[in-house]
N, C-alpha and C. Protein backbone atom coordinates (compact mmCIF):
# COMPACT_ATOMS: atom_id res chain seq x y z
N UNK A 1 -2.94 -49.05 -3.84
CA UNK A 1 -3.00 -47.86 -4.67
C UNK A 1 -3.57 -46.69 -3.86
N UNK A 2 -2.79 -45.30 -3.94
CA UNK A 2 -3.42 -43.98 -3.21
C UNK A 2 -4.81 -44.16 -4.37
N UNK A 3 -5.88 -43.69 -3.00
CA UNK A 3 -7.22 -43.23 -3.43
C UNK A 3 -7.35 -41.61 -3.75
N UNK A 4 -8.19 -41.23 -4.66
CA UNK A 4 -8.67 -39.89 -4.75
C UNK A 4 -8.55 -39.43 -3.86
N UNK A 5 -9.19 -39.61 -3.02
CA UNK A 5 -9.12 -38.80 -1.63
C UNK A 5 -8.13 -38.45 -0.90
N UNK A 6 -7.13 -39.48 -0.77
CA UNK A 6 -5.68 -39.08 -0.62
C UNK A 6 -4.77 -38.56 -0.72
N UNK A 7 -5.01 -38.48 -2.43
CA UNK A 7 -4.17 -37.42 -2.96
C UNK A 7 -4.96 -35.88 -2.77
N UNK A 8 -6.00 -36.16 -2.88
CA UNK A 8 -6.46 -34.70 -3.02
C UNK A 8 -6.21 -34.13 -1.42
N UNK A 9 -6.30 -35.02 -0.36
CA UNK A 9 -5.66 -33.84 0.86
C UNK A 9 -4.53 -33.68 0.93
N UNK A 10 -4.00 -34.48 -0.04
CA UNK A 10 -2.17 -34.43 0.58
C UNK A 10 -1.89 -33.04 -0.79
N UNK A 11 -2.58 -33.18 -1.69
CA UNK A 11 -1.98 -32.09 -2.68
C UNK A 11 -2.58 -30.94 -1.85
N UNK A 12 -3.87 -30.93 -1.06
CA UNK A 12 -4.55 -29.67 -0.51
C UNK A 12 -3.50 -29.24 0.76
N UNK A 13 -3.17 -30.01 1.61
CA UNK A 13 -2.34 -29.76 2.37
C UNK A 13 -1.04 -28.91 1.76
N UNK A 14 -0.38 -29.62 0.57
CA UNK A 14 1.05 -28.56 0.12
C UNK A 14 0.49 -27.37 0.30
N UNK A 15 -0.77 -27.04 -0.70
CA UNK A 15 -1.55 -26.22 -0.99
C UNK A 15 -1.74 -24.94 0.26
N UNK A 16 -2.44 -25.96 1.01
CA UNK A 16 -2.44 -24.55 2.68
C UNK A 16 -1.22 -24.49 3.50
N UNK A 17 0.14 -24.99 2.59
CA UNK A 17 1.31 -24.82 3.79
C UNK A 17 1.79 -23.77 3.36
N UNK A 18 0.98 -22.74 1.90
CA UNK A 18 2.00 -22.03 1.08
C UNK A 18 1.39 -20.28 2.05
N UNK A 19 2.68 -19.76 1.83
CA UNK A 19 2.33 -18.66 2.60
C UNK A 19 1.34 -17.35 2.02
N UNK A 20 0.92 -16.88 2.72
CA UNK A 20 0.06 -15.79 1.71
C UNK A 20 0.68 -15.08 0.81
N UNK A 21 1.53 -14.47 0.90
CA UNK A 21 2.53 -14.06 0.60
C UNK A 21 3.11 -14.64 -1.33
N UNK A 22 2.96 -16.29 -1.26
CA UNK A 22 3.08 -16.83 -2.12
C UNK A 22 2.39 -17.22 -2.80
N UNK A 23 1.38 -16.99 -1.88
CA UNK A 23 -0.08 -16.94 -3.04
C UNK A 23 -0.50 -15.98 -3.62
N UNK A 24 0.04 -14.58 -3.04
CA UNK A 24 -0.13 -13.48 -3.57
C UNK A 24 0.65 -12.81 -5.11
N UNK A 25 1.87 -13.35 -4.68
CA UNK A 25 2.81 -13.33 -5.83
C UNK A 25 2.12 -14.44 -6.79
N UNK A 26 1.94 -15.47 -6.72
CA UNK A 26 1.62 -16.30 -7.73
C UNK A 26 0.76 -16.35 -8.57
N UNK A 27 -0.55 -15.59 -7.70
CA UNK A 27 -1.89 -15.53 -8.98
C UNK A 27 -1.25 -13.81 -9.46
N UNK A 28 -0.09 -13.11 -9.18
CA UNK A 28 -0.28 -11.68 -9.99
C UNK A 28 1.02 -12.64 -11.17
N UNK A 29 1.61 -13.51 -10.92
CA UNK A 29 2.41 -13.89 -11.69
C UNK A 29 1.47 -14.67 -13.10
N UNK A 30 0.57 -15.50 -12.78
CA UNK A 30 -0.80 -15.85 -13.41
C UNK A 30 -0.83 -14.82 -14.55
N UNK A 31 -1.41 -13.62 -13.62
CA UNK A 31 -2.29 -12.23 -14.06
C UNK A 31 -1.26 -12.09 -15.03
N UNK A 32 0.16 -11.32 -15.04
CA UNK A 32 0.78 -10.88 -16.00
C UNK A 32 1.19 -12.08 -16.85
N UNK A 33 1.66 -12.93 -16.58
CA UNK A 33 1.51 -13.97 -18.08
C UNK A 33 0.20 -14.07 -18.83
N UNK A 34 -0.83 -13.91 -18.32
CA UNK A 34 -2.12 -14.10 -19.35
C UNK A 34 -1.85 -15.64 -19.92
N UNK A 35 -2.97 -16.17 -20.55
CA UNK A 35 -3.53 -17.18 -21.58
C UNK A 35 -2.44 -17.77 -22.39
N UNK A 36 -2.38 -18.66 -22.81
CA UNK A 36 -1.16 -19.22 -23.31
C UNK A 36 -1.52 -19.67 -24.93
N UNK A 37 -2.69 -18.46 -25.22
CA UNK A 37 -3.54 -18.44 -26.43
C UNK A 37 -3.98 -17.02 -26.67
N UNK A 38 -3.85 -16.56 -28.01
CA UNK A 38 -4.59 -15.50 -28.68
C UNK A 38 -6.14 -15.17 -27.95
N UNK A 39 -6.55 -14.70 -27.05
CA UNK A 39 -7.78 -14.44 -26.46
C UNK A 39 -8.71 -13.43 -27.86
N UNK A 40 -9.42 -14.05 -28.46
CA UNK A 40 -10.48 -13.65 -28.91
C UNK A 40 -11.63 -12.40 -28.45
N UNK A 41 -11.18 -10.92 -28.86
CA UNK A 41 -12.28 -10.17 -28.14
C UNK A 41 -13.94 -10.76 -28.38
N UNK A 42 -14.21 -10.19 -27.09
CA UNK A 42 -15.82 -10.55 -26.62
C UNK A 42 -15.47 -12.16 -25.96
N UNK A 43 -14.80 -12.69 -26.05
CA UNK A 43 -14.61 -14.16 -25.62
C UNK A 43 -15.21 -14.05 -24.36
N UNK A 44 -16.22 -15.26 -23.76
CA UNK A 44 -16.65 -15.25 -22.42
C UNK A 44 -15.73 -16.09 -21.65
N UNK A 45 -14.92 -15.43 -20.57
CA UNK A 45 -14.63 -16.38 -19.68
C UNK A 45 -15.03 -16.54 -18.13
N UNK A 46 -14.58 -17.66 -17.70
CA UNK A 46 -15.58 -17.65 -16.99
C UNK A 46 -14.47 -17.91 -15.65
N UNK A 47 -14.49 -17.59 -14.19
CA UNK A 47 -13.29 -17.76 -13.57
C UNK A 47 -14.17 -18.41 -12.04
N UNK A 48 -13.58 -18.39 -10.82
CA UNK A 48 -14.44 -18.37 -9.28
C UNK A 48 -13.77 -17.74 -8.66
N UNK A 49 -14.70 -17.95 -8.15
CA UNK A 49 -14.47 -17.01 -6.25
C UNK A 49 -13.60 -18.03 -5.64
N UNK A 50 -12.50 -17.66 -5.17
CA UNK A 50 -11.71 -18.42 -4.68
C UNK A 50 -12.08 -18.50 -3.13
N UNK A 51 -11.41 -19.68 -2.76
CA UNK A 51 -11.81 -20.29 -1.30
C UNK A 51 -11.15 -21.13 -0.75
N UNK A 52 -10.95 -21.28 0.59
CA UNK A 52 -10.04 -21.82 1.27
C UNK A 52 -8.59 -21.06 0.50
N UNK A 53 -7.72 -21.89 0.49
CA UNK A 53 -6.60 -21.46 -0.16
C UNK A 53 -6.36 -21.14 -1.38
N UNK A 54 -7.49 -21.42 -2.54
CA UNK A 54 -6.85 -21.67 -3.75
C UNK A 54 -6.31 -20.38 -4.38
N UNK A 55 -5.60 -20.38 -5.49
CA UNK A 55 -5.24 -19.79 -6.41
C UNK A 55 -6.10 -18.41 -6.68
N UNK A 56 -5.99 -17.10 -6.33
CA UNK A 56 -7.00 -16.54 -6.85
C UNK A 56 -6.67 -15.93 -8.38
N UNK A 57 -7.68 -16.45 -9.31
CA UNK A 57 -8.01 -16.23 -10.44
C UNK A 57 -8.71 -14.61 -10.78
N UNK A 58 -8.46 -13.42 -9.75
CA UNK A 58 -9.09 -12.47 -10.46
C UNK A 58 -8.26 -11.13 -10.89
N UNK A 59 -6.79 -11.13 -10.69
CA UNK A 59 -5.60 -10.64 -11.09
C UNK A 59 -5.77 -10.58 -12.38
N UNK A 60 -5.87 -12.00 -12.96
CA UNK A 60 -5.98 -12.79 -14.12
C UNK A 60 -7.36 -12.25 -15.06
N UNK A 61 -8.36 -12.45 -14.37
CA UNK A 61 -9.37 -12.27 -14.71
C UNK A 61 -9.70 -10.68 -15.12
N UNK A 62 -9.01 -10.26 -14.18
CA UNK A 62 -9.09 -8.72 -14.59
C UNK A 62 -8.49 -8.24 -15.97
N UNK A 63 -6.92 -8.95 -15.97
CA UNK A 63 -6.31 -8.63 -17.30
C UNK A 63 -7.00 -8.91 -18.37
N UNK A 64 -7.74 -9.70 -18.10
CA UNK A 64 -8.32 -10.52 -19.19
C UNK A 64 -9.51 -9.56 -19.63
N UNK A 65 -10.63 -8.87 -18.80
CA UNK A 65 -11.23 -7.89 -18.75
C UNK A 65 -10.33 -7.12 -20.12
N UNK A 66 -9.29 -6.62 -19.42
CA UNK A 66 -9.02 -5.45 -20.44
C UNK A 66 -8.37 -6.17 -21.22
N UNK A 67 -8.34 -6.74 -21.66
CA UNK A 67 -7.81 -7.22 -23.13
C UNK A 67 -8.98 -7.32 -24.65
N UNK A 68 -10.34 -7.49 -23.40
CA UNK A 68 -12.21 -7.51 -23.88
C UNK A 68 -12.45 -8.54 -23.73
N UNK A 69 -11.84 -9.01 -22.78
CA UNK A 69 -13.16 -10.61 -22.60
C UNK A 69 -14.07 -9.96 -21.52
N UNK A 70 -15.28 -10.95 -22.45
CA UNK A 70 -16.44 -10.73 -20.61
C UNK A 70 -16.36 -11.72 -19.79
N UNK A 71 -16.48 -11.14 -18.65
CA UNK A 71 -16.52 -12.41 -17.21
C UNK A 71 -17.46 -12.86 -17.20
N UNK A 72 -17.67 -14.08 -16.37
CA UNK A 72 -18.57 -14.69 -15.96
C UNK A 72 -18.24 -15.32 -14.47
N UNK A 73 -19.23 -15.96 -13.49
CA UNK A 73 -18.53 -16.83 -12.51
C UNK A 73 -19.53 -18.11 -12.49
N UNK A 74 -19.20 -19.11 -12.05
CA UNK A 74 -20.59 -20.42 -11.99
C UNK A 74 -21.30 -19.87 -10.59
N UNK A 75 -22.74 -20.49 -11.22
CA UNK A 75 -23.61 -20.53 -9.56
C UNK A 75 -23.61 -22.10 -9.70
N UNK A 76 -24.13 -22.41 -8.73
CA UNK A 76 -23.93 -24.00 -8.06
C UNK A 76 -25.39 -23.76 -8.38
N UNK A 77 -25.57 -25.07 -9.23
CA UNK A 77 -27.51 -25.34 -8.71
C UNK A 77 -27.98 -26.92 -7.77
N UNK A 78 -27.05 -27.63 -8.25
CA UNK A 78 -28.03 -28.72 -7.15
C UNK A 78 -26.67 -30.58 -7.63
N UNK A 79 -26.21 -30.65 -6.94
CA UNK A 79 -25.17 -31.88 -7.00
C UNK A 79 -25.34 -32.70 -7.87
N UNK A 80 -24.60 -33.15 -8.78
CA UNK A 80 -24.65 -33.54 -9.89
C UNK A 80 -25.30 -32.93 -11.25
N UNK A 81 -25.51 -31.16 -11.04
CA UNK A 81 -26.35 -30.56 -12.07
C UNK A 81 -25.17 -29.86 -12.49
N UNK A 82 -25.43 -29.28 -14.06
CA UNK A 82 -24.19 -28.50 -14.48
C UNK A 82 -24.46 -27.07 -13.73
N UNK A 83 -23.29 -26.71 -13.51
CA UNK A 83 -23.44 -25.04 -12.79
C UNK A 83 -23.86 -24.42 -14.11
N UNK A 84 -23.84 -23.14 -13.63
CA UNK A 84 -24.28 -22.00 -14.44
C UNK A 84 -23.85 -21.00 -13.96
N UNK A 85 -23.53 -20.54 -15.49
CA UNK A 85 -22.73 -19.26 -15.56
C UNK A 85 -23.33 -17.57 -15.78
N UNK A 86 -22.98 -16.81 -14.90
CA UNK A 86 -23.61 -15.67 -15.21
C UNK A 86 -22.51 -14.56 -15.27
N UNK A 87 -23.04 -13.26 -16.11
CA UNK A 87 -21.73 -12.26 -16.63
C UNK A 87 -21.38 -11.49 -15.06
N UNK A 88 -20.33 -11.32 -14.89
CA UNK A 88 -20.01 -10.44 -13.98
C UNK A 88 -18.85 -9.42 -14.03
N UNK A 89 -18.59 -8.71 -13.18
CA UNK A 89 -17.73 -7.38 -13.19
C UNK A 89 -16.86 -7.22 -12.35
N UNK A 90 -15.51 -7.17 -12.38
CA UNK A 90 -15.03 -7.30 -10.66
C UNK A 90 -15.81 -6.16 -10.11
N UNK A 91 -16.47 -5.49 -10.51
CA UNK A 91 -16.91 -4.34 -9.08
C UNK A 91 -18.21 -4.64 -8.82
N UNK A 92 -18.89 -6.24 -9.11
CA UNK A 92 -19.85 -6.11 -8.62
C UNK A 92 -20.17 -6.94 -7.29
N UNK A 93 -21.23 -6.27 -6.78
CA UNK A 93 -21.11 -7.01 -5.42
C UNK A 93 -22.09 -8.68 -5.77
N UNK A 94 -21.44 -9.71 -4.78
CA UNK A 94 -21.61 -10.82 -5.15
C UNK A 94 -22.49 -11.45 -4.30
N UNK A 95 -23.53 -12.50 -4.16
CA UNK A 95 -23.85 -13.18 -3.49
C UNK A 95 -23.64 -14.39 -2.98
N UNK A 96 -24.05 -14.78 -1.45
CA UNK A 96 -23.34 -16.14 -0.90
C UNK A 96 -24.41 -17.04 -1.88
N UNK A 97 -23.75 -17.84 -2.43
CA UNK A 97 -24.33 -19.01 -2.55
C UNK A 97 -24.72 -20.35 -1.90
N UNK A 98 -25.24 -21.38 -2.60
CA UNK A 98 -25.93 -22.36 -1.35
C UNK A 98 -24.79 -23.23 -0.46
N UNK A 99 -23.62 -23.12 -1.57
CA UNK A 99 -22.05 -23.72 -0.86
C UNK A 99 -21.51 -22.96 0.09
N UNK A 100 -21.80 -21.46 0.59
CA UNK A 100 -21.03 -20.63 0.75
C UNK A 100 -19.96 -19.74 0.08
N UNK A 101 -20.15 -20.25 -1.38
CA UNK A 101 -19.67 -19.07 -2.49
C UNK A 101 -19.87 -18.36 -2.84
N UNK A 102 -19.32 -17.04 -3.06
CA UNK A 102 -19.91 -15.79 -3.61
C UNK A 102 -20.17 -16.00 -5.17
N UNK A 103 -21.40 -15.49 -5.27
CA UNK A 103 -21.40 -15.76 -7.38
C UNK A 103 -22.77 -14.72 -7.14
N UNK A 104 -23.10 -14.14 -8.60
CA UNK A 104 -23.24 -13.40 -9.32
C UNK A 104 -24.85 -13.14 -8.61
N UNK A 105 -25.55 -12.36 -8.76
CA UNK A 105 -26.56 -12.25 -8.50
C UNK A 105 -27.84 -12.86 -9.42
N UNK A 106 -28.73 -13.86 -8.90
CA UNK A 106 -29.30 -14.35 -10.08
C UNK A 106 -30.63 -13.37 -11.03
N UNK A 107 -29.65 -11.88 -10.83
CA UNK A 107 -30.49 -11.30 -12.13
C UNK A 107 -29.69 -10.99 -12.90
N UNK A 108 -28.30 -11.47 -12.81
CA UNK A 108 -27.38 -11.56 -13.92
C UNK A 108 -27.41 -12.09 -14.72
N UNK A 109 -27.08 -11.60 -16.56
CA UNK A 109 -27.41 -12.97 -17.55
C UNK A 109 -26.11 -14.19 -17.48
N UNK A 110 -27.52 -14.61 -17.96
CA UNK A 110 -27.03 -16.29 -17.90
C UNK A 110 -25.87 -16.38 -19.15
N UNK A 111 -24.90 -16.86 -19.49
CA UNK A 111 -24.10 -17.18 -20.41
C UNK A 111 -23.55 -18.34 -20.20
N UNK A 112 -22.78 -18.81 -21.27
CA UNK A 112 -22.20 -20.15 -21.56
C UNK A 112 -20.80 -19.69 -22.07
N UNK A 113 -19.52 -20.19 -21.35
CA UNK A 113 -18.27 -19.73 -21.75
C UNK A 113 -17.71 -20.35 -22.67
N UNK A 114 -16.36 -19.33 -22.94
CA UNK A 114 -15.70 -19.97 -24.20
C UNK A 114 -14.62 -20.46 -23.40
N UNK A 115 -14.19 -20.15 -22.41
CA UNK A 115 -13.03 -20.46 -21.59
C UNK A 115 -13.58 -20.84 -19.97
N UNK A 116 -13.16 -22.14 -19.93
CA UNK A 116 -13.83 -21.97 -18.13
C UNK A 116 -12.29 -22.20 -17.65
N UNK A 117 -11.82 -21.03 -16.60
CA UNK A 117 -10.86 -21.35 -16.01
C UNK A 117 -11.37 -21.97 -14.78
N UNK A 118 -10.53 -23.29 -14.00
CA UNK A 118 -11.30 -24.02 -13.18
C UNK A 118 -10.30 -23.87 -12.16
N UNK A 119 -10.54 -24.38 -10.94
CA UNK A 119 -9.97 -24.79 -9.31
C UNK A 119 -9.69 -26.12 -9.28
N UNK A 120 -8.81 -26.69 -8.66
CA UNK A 120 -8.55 -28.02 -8.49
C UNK A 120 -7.93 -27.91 -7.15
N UNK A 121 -7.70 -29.70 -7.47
CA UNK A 121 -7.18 -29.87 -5.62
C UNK A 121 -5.70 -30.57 -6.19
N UNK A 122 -5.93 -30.72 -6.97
CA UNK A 122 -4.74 -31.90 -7.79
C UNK A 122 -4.51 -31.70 -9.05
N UNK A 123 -3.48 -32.30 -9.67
CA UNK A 123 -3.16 -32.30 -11.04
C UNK A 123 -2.16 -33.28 -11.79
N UNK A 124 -1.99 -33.62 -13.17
CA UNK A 124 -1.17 -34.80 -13.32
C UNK A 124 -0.85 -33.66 -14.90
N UNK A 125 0.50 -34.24 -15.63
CA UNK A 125 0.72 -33.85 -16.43
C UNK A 125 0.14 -34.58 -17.49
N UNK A 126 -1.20 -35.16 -17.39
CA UNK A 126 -1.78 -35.60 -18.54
C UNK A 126 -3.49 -34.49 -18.84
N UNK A 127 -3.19 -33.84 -17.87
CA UNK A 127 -4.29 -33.04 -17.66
C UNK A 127 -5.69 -33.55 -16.89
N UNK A 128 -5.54 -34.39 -16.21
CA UNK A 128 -6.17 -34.57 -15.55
C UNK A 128 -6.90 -33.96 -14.18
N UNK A 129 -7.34 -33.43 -13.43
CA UNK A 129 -7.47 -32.91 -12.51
C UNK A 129 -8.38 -34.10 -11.53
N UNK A 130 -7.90 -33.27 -10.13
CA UNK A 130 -8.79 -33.76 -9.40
C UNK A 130 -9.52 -32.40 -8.47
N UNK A 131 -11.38 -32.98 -8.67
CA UNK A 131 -11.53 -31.52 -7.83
C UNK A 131 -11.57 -31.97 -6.37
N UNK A 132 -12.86 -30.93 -6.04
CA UNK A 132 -13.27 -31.56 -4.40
C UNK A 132 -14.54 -32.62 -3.83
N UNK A 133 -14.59 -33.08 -5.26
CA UNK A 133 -15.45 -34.50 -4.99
C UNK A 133 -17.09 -34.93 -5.52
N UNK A 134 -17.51 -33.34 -5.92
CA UNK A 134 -18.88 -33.30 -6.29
C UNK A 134 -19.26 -33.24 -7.49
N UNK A 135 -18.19 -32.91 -8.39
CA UNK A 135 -18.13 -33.77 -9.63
C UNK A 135 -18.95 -32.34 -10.91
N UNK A 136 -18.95 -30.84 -10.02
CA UNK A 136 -19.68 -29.62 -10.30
C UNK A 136 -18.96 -29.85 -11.75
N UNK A 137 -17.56 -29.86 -12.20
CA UNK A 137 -16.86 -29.13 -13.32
C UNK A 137 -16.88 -30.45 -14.19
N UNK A 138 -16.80 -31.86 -14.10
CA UNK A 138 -16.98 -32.63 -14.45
C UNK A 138 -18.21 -32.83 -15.48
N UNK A 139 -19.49 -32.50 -14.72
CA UNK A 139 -20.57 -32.37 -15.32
C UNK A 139 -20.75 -31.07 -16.36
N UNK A 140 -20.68 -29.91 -15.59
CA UNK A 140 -20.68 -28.97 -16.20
C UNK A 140 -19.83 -29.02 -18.10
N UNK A 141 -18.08 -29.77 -17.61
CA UNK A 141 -17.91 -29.70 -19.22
C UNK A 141 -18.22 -30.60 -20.27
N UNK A 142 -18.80 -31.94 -19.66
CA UNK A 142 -20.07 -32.65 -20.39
C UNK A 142 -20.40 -32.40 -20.64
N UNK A 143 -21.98 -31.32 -20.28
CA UNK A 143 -23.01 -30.89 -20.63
C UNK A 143 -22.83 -29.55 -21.28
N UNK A 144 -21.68 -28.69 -21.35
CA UNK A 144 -21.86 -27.75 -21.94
C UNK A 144 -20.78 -28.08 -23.35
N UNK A 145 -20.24 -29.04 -23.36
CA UNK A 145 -18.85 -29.50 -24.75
C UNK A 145 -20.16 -29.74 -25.96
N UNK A 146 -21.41 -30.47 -25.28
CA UNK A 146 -22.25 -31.16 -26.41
C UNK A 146 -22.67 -29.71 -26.99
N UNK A 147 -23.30 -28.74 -26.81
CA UNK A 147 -22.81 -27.66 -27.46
C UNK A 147 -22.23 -26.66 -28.32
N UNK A 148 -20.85 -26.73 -27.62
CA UNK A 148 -19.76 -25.72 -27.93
C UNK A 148 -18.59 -26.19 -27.17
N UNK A 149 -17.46 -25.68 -28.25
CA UNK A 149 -16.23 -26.27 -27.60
C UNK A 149 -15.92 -25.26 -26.43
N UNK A 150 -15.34 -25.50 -25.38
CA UNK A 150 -14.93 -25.12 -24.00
C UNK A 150 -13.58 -24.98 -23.96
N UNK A 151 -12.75 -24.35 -23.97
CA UNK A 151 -11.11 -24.59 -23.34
C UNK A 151 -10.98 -24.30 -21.67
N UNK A 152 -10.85 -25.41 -21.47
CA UNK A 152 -10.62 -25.66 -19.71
C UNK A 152 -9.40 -25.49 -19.24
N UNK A 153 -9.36 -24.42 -18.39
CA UNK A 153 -8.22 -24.03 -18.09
C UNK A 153 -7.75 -24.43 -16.52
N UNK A 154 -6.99 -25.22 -15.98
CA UNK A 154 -6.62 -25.32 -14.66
C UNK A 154 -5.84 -24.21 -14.25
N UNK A 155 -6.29 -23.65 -13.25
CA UNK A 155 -5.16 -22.93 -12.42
C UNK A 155 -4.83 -23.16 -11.51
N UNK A 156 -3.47 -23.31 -10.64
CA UNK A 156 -3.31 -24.14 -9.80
C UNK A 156 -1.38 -23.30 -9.11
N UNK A 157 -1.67 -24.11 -7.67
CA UNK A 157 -0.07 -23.60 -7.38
C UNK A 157 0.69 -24.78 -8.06
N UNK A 158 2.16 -24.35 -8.34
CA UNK A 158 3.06 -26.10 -8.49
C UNK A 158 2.85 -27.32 -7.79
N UNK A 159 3.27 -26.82 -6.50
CA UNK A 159 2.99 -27.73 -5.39
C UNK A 159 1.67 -28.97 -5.39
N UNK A 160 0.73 -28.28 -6.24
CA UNK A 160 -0.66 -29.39 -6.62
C UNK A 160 -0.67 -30.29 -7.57
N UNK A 161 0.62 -30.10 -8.08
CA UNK A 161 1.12 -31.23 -9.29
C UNK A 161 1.76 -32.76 -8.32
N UNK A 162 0.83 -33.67 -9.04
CA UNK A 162 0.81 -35.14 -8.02
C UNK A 162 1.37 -35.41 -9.77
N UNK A 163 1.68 -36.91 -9.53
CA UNK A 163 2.48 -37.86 -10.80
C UNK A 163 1.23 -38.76 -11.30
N UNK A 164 0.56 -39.05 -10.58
CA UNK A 164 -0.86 -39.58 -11.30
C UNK A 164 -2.11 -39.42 -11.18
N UNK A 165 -2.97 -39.18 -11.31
CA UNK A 165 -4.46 -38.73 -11.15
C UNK A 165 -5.23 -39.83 -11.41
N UNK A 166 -5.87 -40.84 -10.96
CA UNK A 166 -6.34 -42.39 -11.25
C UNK A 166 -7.70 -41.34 -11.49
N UNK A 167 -7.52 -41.68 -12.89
CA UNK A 167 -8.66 -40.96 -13.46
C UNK A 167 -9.75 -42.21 -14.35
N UNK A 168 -11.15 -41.66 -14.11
CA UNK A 168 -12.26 -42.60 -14.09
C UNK A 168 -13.03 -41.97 -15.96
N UNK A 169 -14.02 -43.05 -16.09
CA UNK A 169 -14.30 -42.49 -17.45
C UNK A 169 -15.18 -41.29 -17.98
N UNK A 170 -15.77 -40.61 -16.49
CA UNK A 170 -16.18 -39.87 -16.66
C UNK A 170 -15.54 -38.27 -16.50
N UNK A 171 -14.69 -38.54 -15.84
CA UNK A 171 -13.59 -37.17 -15.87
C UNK A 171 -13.02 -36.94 -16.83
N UNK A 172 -13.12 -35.72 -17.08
CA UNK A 172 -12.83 -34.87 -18.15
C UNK A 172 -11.50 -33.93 -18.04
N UNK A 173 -10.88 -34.12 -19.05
CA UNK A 173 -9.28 -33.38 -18.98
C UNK A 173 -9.22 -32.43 -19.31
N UNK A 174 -8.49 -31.67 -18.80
CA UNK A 174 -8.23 -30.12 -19.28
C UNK A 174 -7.42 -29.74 -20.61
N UNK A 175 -8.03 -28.51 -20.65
CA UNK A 175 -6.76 -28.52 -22.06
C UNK A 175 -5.18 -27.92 -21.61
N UNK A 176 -4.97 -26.93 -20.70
CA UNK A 176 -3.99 -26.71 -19.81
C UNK A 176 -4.36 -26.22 -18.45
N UNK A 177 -2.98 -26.21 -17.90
CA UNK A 177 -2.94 -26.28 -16.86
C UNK A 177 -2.29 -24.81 -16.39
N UNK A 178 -2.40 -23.97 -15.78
CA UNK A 178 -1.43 -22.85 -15.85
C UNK A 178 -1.00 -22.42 -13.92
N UNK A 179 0.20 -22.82 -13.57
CA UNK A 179 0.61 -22.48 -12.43
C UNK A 179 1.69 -21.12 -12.16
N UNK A 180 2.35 -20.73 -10.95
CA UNK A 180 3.31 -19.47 -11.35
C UNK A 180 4.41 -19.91 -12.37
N UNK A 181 4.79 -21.12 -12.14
CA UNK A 181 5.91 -21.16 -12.50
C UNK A 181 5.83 -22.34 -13.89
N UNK A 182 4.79 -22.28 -14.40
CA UNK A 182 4.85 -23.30 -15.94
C UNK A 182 3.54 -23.40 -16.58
N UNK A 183 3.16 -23.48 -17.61
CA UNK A 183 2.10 -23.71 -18.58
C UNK A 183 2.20 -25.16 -19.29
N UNK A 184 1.04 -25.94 -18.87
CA UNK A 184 1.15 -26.93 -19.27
C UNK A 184 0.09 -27.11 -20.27
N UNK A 185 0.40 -27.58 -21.58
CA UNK A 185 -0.34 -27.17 -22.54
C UNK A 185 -0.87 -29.14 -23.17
N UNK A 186 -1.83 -29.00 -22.97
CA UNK A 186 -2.33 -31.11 -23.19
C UNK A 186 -3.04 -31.05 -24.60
N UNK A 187 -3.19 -30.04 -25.11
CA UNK A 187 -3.83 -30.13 -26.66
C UNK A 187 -3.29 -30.61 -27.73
N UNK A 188 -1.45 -30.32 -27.39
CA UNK A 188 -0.28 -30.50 -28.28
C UNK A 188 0.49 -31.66 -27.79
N UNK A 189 1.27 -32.17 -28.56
CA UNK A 189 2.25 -33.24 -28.02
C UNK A 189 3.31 -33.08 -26.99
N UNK A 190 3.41 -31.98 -26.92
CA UNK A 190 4.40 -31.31 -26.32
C UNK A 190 4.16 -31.01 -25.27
N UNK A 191 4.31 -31.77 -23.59
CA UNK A 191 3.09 -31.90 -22.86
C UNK A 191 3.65 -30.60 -22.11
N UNK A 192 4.93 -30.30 -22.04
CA UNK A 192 4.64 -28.75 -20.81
C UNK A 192 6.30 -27.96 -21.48
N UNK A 193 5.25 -27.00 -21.39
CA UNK A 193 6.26 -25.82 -21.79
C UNK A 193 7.25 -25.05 -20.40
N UNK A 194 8.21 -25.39 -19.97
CA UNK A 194 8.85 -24.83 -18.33
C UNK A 194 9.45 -23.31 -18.87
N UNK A 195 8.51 -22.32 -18.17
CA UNK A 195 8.93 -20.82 -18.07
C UNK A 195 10.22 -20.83 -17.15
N UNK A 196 10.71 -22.22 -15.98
CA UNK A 196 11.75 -21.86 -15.55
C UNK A 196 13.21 -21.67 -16.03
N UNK A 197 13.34 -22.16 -17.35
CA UNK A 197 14.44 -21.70 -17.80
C UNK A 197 15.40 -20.29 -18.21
């Protein structure tokens, strides 16, 4: 049987073969489709700083801005702890964090989202994800579901769509999945809606 790990470099690899170019088009393709849901003004969502290759989520994030959601981004606090979320602005300037991520300055308020759009390395059409191993988003929608409900949003290129995700009992599924080219929606029976037609 492929291990986690396997898949997740071989989906990361499609991932960094894609040209900038196509990554550029793809998260503004993101951006102008928007949410594949009625966005609730004041809704907090919450997005990242993208890295290495991934998907950048702030095209998206911006639209979302003007539609009236508030941003947020996670800070990392300590491996195996839930991140934390603080409000942010695209124009504000960001700090490195202890990963080397940029996130929010910690005199930003703290909030708890209604939407966490997430990063992955992988994906299955059952909504499964796979991240990069530390288990940050895993925990995080544990500890923040007991709470308040969360809609977890994957964003992702096509190319990161694998056929199975050997998923464990502590991983947690998304509710969709949203790439350039399809919305995959796991709340409904109806497991993916194809914009390519």
């Amino acid at each position: 049987m492929t291990t986690k790990s396997e898949l997740r470099a071989k989906a990361l690899a499609a991932r960094d073969a894609l040209s900038e170019k196509k990554r550029a088009t793809a998260a503004t393709k993101l951006a102008r489709r928007g949410l594949p849901f009625k966005l609730l003004p004041g809704s907090i969502v919450s997005g990242y700083s993208p890295i290495r290759s991934e998907i950048d989520p702030m095209p998206l994030m911006k639209m979302l801005a003007e539609e009236g959601a508030r941003l947020a981004l996670p800070c990392v606090t300590a491996r195996g702890q839930s991140l934390v979320f603080r409000i942010f602005h695209p124009n504000d300037r960001l700090m490195m964090g202890p990963l080397g991520i940029p996130e929010p300055s910690p005199a930003a308020a703290e909030v708890v989202p209604d939407i966490m759009l997430t990063p992955l390395a992988a994906f299955d059409r059952l909504g499964h994800r796979i991240g990069y191993g530390a288990g940050h988003y895993d925990h995080t929608f544990a500890h923040l579901r007991k709470a308040k409900t969360i809609v977890g949003i994957g964003l992702a290129f096509a190319a990161q769509e694998i056929k199975a995700v050997p998923a464990l009992a502590h991983d947690v599924a998304l509710d969709y999945v949203l790439t350039e080219s399809d919305v995959f929606d796991f709340r409904s029976s109806e497991v993916a809606h194809s914009l390519r037609g």
